[in-house]
N, C-alpha and C. Protein backbone atom coordinates (compact mmCIF):
# COMPACT_ATOMS: atom_id res chain seq x y z
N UNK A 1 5.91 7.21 28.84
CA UNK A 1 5.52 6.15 27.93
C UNK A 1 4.64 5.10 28.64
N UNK A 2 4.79 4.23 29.99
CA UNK A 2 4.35 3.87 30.56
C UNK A 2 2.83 4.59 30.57
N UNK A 3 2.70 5.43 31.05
CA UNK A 3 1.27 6.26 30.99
C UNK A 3 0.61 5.89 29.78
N UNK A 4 1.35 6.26 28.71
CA UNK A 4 0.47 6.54 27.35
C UNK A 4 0.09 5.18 27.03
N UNK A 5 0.90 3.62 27.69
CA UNK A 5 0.49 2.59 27.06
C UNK A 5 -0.58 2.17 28.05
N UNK A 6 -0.89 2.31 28.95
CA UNK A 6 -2.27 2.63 30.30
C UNK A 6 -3.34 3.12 29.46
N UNK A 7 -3.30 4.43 28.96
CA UNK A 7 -4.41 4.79 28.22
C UNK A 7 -4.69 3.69 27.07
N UNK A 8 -4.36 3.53 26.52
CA UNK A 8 -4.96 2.28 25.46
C UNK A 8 -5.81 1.32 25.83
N UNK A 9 -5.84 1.09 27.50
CA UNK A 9 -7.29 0.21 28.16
C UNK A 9 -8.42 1.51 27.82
N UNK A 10 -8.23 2.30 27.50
CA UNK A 10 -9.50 3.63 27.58
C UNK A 10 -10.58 3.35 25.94
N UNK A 11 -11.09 2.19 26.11
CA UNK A 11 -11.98 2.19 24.12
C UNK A 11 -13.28 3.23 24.54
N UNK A 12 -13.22 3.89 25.34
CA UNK A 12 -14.64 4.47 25.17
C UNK A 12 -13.99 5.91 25.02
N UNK A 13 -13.04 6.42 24.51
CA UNK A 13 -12.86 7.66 24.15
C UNK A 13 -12.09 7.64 22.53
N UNK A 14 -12.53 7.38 21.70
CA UNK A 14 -11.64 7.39 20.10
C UNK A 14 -10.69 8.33 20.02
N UNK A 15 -10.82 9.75 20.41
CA UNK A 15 -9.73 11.21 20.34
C UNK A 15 -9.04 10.55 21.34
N UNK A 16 -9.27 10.15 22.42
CA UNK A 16 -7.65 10.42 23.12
C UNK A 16 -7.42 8.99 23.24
N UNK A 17 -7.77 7.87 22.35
CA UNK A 17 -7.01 6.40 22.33
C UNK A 17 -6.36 6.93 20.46
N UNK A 18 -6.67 7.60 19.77
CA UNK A 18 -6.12 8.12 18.08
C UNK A 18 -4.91 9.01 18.73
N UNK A 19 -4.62 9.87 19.44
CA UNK A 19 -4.29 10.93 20.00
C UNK A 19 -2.68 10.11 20.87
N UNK A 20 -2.82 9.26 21.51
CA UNK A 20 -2.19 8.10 22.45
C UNK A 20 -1.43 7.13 21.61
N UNK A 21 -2.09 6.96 20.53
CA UNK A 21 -1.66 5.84 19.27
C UNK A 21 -0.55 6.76 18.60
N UNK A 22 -0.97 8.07 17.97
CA UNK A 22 0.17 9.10 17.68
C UNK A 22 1.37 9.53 18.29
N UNK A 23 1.19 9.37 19.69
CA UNK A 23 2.51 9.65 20.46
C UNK A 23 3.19 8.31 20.66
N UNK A 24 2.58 7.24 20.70
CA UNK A 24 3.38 6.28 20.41
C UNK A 24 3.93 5.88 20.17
N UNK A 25 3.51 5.82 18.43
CA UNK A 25 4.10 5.86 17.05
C UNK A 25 5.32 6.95 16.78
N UNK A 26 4.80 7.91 17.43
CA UNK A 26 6.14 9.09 17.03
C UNK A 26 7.47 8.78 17.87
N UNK A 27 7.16 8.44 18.79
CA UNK A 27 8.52 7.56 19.64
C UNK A 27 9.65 6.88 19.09
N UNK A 28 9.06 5.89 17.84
CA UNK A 28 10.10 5.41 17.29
C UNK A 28 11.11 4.04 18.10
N UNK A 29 10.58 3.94 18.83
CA UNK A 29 11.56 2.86 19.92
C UNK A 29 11.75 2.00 20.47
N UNK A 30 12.22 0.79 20.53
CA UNK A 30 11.72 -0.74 20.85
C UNK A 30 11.63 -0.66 22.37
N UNK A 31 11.22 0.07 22.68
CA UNK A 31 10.81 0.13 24.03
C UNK A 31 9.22 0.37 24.16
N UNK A 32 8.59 1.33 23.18
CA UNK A 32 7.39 1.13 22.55
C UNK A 32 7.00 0.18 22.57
N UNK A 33 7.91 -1.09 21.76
CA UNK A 33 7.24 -2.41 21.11
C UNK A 33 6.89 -3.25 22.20
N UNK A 34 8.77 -3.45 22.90
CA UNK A 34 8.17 -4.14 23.77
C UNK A 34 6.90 -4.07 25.35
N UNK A 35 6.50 -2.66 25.17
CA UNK A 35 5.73 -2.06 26.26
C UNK A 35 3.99 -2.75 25.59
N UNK A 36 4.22 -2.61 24.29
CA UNK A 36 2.62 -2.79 23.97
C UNK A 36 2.42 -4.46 22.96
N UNK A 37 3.69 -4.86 22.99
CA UNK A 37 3.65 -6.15 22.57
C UNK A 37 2.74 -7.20 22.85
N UNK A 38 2.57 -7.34 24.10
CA UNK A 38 1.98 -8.32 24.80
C UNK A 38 0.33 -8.12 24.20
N UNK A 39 0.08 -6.72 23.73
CA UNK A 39 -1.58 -6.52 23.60
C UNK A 39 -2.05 -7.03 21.94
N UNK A 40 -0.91 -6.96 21.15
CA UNK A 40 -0.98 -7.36 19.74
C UNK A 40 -2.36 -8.04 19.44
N UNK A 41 -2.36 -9.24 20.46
CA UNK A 41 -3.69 -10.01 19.69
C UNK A 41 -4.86 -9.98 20.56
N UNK A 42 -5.01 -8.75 21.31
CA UNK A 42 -6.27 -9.06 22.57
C UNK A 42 -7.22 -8.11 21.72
N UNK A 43 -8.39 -8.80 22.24
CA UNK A 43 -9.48 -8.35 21.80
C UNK A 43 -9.97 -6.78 21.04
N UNK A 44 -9.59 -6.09 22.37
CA UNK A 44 -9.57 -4.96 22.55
C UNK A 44 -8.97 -3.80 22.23
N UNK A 45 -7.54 -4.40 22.36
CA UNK A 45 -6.61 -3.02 22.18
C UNK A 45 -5.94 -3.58 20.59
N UNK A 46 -6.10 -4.64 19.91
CA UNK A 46 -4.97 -5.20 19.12
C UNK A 46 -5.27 -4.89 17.99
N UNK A 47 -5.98 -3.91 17.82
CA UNK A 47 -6.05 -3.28 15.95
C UNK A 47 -5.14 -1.92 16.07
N UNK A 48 -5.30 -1.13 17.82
CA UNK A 48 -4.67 -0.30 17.89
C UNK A 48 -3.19 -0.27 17.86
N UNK A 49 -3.38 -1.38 18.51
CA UNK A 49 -1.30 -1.58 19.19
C UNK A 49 -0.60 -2.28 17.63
N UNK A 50 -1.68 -3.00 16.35
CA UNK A 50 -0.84 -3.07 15.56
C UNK A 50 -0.63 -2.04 14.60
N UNK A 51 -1.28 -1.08 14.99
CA UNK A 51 -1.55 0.56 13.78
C UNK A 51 -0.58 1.49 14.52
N UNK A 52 0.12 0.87 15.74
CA UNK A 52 1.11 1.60 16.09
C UNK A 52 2.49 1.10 15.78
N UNK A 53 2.47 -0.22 15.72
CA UNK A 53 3.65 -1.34 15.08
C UNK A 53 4.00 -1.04 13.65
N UNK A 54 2.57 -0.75 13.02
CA UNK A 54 2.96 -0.32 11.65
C UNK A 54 3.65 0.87 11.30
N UNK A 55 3.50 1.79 12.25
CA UNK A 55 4.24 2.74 11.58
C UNK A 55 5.76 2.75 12.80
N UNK A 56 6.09 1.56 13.45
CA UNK A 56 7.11 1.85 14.41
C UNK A 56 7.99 1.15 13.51
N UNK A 57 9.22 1.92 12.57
CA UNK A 57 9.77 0.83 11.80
C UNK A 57 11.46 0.51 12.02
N UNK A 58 11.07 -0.36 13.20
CA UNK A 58 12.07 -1.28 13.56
C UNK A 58 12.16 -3.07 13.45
N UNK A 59 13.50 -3.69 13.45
CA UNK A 59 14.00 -4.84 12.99
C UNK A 59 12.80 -5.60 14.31
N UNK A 60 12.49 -4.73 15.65
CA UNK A 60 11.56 -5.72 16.69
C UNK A 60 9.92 -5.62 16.34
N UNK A 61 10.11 -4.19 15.89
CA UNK A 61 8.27 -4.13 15.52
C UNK A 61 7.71 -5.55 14.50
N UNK A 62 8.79 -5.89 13.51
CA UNK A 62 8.49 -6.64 12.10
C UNK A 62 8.66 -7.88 12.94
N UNK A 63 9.27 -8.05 14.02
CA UNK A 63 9.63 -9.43 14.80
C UNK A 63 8.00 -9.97 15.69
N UNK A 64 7.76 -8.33 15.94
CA UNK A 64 6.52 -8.77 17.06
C UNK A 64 5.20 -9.25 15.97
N UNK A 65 5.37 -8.27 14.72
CA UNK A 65 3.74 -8.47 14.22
C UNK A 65 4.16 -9.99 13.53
N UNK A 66 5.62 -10.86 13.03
CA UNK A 66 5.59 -11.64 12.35
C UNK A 66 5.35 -13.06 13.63
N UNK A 67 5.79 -12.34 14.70
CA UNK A 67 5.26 -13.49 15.56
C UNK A 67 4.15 -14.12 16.29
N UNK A 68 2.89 -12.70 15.61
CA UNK A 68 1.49 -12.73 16.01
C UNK A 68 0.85 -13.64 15.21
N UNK A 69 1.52 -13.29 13.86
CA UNK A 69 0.33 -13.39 12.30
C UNK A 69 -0.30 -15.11 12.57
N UNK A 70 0.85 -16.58 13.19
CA UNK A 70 0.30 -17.68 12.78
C UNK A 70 -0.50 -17.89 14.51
N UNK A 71 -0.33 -17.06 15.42
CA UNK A 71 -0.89 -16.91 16.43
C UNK A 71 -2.37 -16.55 16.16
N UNK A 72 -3.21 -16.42 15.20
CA UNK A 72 -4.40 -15.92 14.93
C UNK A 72 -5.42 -16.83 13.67
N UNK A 73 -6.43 -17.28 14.18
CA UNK A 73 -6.99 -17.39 13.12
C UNK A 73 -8.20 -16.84 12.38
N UNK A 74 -8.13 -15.28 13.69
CA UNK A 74 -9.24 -14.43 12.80
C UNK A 74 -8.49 -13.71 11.21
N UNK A 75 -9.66 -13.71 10.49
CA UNK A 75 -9.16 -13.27 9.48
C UNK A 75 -8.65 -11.71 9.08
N UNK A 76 -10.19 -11.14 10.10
CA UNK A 76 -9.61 -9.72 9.87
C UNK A 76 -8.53 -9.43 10.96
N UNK A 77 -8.12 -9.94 11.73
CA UNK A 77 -6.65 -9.46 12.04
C UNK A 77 -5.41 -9.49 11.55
N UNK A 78 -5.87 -10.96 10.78
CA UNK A 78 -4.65 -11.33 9.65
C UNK A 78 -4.64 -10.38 9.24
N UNK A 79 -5.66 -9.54 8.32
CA UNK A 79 -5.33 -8.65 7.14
C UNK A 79 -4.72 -7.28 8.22
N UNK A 80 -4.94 -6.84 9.16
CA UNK A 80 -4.40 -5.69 9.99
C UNK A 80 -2.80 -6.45 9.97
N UNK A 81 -2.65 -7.41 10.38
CA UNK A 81 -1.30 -7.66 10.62
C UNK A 81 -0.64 -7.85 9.40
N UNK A 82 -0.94 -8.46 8.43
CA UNK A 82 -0.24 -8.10 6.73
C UNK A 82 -0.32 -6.83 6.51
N UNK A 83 -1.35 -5.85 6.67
CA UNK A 83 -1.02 -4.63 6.40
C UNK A 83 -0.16 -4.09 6.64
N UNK A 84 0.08 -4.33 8.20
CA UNK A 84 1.26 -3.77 8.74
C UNK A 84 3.06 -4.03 8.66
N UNK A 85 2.80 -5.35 7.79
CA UNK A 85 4.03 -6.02 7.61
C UNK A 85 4.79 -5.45 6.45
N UNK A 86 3.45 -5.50 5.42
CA UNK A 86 3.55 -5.07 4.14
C UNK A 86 4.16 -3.43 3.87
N UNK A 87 3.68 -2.39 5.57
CA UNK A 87 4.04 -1.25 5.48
C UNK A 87 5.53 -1.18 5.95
N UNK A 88 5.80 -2.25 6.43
CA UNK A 88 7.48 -2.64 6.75
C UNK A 88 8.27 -2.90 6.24
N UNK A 89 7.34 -3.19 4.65
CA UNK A 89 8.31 -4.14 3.62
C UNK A 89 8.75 -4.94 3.74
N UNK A 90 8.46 -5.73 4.76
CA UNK A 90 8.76 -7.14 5.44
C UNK A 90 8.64 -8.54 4.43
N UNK A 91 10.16 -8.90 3.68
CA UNK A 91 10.49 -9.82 2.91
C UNK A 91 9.78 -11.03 3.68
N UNK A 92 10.04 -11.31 5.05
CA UNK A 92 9.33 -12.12 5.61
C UNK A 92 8.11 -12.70 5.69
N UNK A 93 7.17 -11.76 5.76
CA UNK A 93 5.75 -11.85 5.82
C UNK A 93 5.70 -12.70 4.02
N UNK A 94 6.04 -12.15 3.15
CA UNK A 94 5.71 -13.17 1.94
C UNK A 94 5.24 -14.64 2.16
N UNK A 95 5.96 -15.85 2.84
CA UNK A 95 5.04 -16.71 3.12
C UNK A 95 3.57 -16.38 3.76
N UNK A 96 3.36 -15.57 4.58
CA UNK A 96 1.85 -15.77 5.19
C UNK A 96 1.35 -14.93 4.35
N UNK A 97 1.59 -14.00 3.08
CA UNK A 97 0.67 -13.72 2.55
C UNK A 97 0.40 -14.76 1.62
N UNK A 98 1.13 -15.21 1.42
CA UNK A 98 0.92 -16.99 0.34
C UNK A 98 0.18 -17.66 1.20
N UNK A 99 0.16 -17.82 2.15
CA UNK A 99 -0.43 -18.35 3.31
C UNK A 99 -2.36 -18.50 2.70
N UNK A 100 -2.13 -16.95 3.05
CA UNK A 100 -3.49 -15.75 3.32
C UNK A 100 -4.33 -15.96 2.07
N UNK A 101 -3.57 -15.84 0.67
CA UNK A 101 -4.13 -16.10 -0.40
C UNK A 101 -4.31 -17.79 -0.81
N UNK A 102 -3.71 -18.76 -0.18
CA UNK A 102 -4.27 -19.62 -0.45
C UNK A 102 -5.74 -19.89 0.49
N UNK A 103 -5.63 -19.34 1.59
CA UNK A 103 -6.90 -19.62 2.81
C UNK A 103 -8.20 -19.40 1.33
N UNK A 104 -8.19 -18.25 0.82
CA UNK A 104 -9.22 -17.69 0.05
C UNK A 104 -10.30 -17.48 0.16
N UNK A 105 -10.18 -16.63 1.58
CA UNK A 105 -11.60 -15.79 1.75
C UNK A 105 -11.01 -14.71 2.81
N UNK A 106 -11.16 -13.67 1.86
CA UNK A 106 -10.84 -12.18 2.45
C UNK A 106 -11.67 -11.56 3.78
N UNK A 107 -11.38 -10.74 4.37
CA UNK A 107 -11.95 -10.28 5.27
C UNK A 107 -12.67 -8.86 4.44
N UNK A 108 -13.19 -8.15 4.97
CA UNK A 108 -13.74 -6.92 4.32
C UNK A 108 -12.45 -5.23 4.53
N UNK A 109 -11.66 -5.67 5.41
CA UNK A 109 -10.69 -3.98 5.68
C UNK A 109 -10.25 -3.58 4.97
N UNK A 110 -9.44 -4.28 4.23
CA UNK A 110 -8.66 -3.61 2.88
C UNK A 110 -8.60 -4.50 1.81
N UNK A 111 -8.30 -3.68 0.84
CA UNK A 111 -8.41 -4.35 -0.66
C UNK A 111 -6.79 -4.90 -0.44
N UNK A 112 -6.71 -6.45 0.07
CA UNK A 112 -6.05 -7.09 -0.26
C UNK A 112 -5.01 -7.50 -1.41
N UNK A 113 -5.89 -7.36 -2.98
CA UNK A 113 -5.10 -7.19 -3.79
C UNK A 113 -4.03 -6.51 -4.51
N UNK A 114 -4.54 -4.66 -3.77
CA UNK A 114 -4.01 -3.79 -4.30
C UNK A 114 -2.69 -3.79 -3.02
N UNK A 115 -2.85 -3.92 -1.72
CA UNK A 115 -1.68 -4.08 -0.91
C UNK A 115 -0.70 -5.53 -1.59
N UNK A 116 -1.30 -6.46 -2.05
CA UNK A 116 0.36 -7.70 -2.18
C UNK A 116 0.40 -7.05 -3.79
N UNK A 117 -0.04 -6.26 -4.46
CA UNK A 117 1.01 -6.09 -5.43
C UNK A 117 0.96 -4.88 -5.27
N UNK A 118 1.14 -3.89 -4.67
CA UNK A 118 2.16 -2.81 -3.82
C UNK A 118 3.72 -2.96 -3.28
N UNK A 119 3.28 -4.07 -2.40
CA UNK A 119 4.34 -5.08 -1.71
C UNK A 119 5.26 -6.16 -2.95
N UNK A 120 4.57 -6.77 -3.77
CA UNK A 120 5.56 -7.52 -4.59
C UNK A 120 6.26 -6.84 -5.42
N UNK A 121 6.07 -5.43 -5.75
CA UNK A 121 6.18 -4.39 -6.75
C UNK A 121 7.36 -3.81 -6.27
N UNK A 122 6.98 -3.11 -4.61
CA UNK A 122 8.12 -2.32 -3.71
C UNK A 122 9.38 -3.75 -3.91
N UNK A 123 8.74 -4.73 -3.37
CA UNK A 123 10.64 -5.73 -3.54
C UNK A 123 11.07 -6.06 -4.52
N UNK A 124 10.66 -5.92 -5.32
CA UNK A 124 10.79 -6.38 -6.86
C UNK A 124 10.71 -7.86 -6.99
N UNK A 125 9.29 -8.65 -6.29
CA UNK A 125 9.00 -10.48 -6.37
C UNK A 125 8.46 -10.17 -7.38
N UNK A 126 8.11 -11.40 -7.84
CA UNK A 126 7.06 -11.63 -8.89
C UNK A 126 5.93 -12.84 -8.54
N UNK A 127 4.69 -12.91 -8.92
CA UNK A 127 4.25 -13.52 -8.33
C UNK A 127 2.78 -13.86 -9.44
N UNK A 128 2.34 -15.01 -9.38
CA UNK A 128 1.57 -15.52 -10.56
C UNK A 128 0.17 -14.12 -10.90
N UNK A 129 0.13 -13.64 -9.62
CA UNK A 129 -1.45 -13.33 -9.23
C UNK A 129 -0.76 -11.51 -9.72
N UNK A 130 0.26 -10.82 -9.83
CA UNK A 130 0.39 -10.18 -9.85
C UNK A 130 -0.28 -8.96 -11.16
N UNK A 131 0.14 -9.79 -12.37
CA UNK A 131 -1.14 -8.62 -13.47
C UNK A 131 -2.44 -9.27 -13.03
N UNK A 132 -3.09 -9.36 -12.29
CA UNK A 132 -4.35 -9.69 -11.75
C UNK A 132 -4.81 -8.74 -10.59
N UNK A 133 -4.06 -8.59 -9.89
CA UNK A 133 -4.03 -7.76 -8.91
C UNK A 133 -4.13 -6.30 -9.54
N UNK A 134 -2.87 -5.88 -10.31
CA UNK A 134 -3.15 -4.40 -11.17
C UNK A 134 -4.34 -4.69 -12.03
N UNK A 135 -4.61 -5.36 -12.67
CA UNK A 135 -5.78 -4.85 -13.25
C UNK A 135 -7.17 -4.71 -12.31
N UNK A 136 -7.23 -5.30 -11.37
CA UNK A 136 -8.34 -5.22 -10.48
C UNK A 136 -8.00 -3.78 -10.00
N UNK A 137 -7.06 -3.33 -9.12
CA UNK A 137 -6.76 -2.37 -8.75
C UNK A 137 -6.64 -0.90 -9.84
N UNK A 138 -6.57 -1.28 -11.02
CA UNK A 138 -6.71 -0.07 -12.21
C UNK A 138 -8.35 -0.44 -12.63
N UNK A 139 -8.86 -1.09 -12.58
CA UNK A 139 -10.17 -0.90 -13.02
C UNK A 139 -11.03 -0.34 -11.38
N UNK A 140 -10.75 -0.59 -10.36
CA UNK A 140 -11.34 0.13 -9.38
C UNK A 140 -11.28 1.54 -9.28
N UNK A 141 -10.03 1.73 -9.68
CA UNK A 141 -9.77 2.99 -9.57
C UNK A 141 -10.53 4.32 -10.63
N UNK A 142 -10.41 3.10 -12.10
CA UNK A 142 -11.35 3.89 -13.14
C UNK A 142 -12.61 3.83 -12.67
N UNK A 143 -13.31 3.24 -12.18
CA UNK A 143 -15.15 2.74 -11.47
C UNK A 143 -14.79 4.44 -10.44
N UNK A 144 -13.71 4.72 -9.60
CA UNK A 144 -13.32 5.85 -8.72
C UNK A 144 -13.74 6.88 -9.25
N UNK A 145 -13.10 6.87 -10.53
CA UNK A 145 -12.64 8.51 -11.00
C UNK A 145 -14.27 8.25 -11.84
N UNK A 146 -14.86 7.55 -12.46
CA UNK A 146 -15.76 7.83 -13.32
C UNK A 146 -16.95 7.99 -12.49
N UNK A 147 -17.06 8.04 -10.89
CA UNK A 147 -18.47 7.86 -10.09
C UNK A 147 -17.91 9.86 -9.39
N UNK A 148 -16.48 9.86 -9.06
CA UNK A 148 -16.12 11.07 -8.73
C UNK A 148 -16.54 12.49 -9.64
N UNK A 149 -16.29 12.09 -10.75
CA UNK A 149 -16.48 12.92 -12.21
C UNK A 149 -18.13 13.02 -12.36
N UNK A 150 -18.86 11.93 -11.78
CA UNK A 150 -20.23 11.87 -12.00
C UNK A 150 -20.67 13.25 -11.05
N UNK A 151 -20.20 13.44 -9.87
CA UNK A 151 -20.49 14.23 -8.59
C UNK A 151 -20.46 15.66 -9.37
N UNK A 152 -21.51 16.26 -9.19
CA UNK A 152 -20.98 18.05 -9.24
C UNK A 152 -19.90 18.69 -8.44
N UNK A 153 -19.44 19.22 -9.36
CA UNK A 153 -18.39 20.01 -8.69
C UNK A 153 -18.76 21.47 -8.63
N UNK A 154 -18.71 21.29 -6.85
CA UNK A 154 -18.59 22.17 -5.46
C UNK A 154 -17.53 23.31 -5.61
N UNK A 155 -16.49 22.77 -5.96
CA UNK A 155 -15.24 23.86 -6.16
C UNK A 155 -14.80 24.92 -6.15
N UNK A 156 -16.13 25.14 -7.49
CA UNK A 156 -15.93 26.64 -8.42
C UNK A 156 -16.54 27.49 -7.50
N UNK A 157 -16.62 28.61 -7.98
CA UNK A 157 -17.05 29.60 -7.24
C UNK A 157 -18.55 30.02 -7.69
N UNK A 158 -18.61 29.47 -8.62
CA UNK A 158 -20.82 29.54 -8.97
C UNK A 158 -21.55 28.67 -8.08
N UNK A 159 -22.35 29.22 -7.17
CA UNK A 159 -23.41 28.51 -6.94
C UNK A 159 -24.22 27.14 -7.54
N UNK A 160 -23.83 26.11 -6.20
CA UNK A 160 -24.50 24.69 -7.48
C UNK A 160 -26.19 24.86 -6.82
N UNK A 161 -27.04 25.97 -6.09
CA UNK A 161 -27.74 25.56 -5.75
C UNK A 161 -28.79 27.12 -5.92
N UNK A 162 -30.29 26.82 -5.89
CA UNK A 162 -31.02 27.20 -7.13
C UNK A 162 -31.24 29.03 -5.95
N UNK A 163 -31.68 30.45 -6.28
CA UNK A 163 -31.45 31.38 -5.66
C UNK A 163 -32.91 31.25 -4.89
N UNK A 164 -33.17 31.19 -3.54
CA UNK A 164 -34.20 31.64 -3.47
C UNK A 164 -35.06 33.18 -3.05
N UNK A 165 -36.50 33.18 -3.28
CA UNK A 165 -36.75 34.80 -3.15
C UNK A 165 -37.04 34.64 -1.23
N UNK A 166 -36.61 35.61 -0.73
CA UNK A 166 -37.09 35.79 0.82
C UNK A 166 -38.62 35.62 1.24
N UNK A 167 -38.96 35.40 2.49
CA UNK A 167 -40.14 34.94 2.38
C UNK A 167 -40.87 36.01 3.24
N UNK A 168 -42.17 37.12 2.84
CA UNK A 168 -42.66 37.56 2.95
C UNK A 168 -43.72 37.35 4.41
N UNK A 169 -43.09 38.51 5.65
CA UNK A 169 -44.39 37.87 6.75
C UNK A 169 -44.38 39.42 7.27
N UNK A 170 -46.06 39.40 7.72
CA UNK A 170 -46.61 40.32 7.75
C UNK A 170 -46.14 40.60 9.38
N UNK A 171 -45.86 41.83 9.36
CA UNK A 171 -45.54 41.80 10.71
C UNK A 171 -46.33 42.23 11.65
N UNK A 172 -46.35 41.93 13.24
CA UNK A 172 -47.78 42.13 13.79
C UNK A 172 -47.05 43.31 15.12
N UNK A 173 -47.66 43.69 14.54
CA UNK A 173 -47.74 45.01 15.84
C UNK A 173 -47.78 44.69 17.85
N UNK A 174 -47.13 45.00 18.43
CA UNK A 174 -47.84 44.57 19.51
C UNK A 174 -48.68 44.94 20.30
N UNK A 175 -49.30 46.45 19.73
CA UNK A 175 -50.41 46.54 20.06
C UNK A 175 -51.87 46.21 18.92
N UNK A 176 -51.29 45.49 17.96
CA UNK A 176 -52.51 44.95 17.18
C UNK A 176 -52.84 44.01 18.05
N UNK A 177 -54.53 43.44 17.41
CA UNK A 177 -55.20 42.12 17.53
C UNK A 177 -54.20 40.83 17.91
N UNK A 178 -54.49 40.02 18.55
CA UNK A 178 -53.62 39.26 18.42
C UNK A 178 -53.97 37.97 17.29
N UNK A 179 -53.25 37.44 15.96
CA UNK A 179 -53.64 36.30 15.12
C UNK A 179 -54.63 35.36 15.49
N UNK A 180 -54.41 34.79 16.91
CA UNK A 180 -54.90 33.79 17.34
C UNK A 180 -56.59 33.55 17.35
N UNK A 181 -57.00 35.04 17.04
CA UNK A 181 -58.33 35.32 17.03
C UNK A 181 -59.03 35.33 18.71
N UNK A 182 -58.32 35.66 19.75
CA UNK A 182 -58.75 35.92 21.15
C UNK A 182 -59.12 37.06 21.66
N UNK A 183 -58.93 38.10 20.63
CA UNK A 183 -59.54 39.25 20.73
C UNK A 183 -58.81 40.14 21.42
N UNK A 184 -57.90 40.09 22.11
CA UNK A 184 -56.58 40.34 23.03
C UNK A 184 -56.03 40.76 22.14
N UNK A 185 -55.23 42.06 22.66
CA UNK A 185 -53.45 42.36 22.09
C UNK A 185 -52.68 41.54 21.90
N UNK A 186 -51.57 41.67 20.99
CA UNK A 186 -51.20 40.63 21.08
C UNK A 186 -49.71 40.34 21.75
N UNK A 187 -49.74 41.53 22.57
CA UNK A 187 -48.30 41.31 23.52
C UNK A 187 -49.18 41.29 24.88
N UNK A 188 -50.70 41.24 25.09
CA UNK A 188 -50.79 40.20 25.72
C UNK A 188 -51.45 38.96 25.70
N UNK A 189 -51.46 38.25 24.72
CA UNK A 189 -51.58 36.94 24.25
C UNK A 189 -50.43 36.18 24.22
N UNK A 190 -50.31 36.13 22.73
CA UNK A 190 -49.49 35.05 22.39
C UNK A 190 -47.73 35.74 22.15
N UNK A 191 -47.85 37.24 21.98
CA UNK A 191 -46.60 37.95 22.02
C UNK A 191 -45.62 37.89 22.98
């Protein structure tokens, strides 16, 4: 384990820092947490080490990302670290997403709306913004299916693409002329 949390200084290889993040995660163990805790909010490693928090689902993982979230005032980490809270079901995190939605200006990673009423839905809160959220999130989804439906479908087994005829070339001998007009054979020219 020690090893695998070493590799995570490695950003110039994506397969074996995705690859490193997976064995991580599959560990399951607050020994995990506390090994890669410390990296939560650094530059570098802290989108990884919280995409490994998110799926590590223990009472310390929800302790480490809830003790990052007011530690930050980038936005798009906020939303990595609500994501990850939200995948915890973390009753907790509810203030900083009240937080998050009063700030009111999103970052671009995820559709924000459709994660807090996922999350208010899974605990059964209620929350003013909530038929606001589904309808944004059901009309995206129809804009989805009606641009998907637009696409030809690849699927079937007919050809979506037009037959063409083979293309006709004269073939040259190599003891003919050679094309080039050099008066030469043409295996010894240009052949």
């Amino acid at each position: 384990m020690p090893l695998l949390v070493k590799l995570l200084e490695r950003q110039d290889d994506d397969l074996l820092l995705e690859e490193v993040q997976k064995a991580l995660a599959a560990m399951q163990s607050d020994e995990v947490v506390n090994a890669i805790a410390p990296f939560v909010l650094d530059h570098e490693k802290g989108i990884t080490v919280i995409s490994i928090l998110k799926q590590i689902k223990t009472p310390l993982s929800e302790k480490v990302l809830l003790d990052a979230y007011p530690k930050t005032n980038d936005i798009e980490m906020q939303e990595f670290l609500l994501d990850a809270l939200t995948s915890q079901f973390s009753e907790r995190a509810i203030p900083y997403i009240e937080q998050f939605i009063e700030q009111d200006s999103y970052g671009n990673v995820f559709d924000m709306g459709e994660m807090f009423y996922a999350h208010y839905k899974t605990l059964e809160k209620s929350h003013p913004l909530l038929d606001t959220w589904r309808k944004e999130s059901n009309d995206k989804n129809t804009r989805l299916d009606f641009s998907m439906n637009a696409l030809p479908d690849y699927s079937s087994n007919h050809v979506a693409f037009t037959k063409m005829e083979p293309v006709q070339v004269d073939k040259i001998g190599r003891n003919d002329p050679c094309p080039c007009g050099s008066g030469k054979k043409y295996k010894k020219c240009c052949g």
